[in-house]
C-alpha atoms as a PDB file:
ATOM      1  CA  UNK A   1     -31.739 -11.394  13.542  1.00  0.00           C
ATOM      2  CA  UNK A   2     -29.765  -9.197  11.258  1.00  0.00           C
ATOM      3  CA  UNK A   3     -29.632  -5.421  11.451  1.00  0.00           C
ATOM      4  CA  UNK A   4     -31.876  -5.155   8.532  1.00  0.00           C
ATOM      5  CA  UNK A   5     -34.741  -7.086   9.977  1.00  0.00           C
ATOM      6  CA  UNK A   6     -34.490  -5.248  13.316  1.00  0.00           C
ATOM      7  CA  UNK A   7     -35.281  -1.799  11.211  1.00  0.00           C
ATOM      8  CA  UNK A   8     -37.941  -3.023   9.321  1.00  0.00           C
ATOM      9  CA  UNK A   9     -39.692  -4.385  12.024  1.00  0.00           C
ATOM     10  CA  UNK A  10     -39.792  -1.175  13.560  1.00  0.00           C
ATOM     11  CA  UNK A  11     -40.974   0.348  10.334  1.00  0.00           C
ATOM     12  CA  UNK A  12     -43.475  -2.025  10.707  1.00  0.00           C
ATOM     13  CA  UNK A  13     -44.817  -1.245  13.942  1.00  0.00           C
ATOM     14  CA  UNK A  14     -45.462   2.332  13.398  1.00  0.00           C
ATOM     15  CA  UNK A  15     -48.362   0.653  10.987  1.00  0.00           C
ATOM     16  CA  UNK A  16     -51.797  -1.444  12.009  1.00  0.00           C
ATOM     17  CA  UNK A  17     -50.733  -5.739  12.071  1.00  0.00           C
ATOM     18  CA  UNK A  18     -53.027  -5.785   8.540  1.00  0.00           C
ATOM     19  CA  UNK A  19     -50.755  -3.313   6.676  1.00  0.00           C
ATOM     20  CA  UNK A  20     -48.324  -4.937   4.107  1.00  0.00           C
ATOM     21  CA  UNK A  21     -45.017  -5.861   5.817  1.00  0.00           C
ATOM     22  CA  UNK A  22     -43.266  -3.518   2.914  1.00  0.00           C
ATOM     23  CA  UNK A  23     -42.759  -0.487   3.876  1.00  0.00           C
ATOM     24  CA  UNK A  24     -40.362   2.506   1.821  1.00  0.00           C
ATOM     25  CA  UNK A  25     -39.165   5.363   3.436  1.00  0.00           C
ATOM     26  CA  UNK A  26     -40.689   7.929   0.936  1.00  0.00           C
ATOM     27  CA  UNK A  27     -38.696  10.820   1.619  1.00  0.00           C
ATOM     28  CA  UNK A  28     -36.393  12.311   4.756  1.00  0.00           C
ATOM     29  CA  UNK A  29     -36.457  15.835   6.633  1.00  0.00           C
ATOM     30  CA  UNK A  30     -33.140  17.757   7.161  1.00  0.00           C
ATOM     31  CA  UNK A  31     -33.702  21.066   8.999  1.00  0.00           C
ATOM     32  CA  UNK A  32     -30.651  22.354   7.682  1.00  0.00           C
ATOM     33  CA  UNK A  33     -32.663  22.341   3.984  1.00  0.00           C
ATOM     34  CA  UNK A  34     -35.791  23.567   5.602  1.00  0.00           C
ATOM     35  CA  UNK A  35     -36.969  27.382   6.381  1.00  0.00           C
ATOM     36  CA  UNK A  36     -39.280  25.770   9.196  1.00  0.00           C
ATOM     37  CA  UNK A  37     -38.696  24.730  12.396  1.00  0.00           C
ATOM     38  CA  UNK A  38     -40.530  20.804  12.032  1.00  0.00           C
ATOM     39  CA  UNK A  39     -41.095  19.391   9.015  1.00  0.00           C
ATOM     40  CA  UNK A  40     -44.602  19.585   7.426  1.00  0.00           C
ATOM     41  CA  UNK A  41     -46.495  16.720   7.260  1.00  0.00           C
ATOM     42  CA  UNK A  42     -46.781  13.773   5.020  1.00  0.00           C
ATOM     43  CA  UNK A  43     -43.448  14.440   3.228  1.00  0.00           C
ATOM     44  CA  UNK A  44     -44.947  17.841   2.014  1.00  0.00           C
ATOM     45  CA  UNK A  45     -43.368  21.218   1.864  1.00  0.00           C
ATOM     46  CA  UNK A  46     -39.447  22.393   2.572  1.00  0.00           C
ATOM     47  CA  UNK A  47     -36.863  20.152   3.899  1.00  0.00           C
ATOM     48  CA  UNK A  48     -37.778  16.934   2.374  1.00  0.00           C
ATOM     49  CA  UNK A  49     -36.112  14.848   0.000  1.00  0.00           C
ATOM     50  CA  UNK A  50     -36.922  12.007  -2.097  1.00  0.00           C
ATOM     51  CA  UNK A  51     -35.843   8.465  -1.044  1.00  0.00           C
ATOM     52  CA  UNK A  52     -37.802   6.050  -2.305  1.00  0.00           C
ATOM     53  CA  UNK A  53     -36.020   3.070  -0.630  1.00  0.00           C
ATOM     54  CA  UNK A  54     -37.280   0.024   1.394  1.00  0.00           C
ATOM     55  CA  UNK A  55     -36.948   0.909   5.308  1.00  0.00           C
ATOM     56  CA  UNK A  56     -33.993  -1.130   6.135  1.00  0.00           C
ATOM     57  CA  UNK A  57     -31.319  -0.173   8.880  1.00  0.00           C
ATOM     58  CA  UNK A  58     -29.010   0.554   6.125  1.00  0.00           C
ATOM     59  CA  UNK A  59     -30.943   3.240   4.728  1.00  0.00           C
ATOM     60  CA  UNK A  60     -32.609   4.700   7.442  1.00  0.00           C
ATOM     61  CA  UNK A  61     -28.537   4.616   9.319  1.00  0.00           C
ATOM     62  CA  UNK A  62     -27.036   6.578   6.751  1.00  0.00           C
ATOM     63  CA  UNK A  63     -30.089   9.118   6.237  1.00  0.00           C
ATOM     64  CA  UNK A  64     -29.282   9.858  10.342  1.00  0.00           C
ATOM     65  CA  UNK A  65     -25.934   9.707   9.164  1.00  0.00           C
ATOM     66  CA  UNK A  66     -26.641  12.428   6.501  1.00  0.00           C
ATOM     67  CA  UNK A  67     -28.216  14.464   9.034  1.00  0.00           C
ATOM     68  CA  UNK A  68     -31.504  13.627   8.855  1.00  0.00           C
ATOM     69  CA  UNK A  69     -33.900  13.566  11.603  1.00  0.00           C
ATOM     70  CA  UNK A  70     -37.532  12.182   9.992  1.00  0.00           C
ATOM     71  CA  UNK A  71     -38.337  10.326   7.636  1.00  0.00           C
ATOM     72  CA  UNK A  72     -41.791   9.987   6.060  1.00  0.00           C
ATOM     73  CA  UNK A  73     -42.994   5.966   5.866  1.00  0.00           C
ATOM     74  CA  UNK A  74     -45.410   4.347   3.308  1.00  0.00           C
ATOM     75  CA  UNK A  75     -46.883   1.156   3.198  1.00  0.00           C
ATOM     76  CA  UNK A  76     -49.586  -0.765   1.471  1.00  0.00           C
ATOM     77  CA  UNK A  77     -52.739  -1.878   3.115  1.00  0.00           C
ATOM     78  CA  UNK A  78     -53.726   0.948   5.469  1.00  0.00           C
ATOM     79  CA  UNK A  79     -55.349   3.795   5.662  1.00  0.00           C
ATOM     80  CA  UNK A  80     -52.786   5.684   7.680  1.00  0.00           C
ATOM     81  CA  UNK A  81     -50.126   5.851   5.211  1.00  0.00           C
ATOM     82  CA  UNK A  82     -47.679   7.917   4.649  1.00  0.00           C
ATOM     83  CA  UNK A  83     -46.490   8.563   8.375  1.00  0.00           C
ATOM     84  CA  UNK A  84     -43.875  10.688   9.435  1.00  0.00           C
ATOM     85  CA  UNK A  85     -41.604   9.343  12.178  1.00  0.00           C
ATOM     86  CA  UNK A  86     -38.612  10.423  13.804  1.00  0.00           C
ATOM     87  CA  UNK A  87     -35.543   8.521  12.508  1.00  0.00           C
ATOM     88  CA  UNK A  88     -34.636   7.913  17.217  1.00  0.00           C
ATOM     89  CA  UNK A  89     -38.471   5.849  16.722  1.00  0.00           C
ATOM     90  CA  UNK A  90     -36.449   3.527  13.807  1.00  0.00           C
ATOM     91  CA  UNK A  91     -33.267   2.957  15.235  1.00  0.00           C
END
């Protein structure tokens, strides 16, 4: 199992078995670019910025790498989508 599978699978567990295997990281959470303490929920507010990328180890390694510490995860087929989840949850 490559590196890339092992990161998407645990994208894929923060969601219900039903939800689409697919899932994006939406957008990231620096608290260096925020004025608050956590980030807000559901990608909203200060701090965030836009990724728009599938939720591989490649992307979610070099948004830690970057600094980041959450990223905010959307998939298809739930009802609990977006979810924000600490980027130590991922890999």
């Amino acid at each position: 199992m490559s590196s890339n599978d092992e990161i998407l699978k645990s994208a894929q567990a923060q969601f219900s078995p039903s939800a689409n295997k697919r899932v994006r990281v939406l957008n990231a959470w620096r608290r260096e670019d925020s004025t608050l303490e956590r980030p807000a929920p559901n990608g909203w507010e200060d701090g965030w910025t836009e990724v728009h990328q599938l939720a591989t180890y490649a992307v979610v390694a070099k948004l830690r790498d970057q600094g980041f510490t959450v990223v905010n995860l959307a998939t298809g087929g739930t009802t609990r989508s977006p979810k924000d989840v600490p980027i130590t949850n991922l890999i």
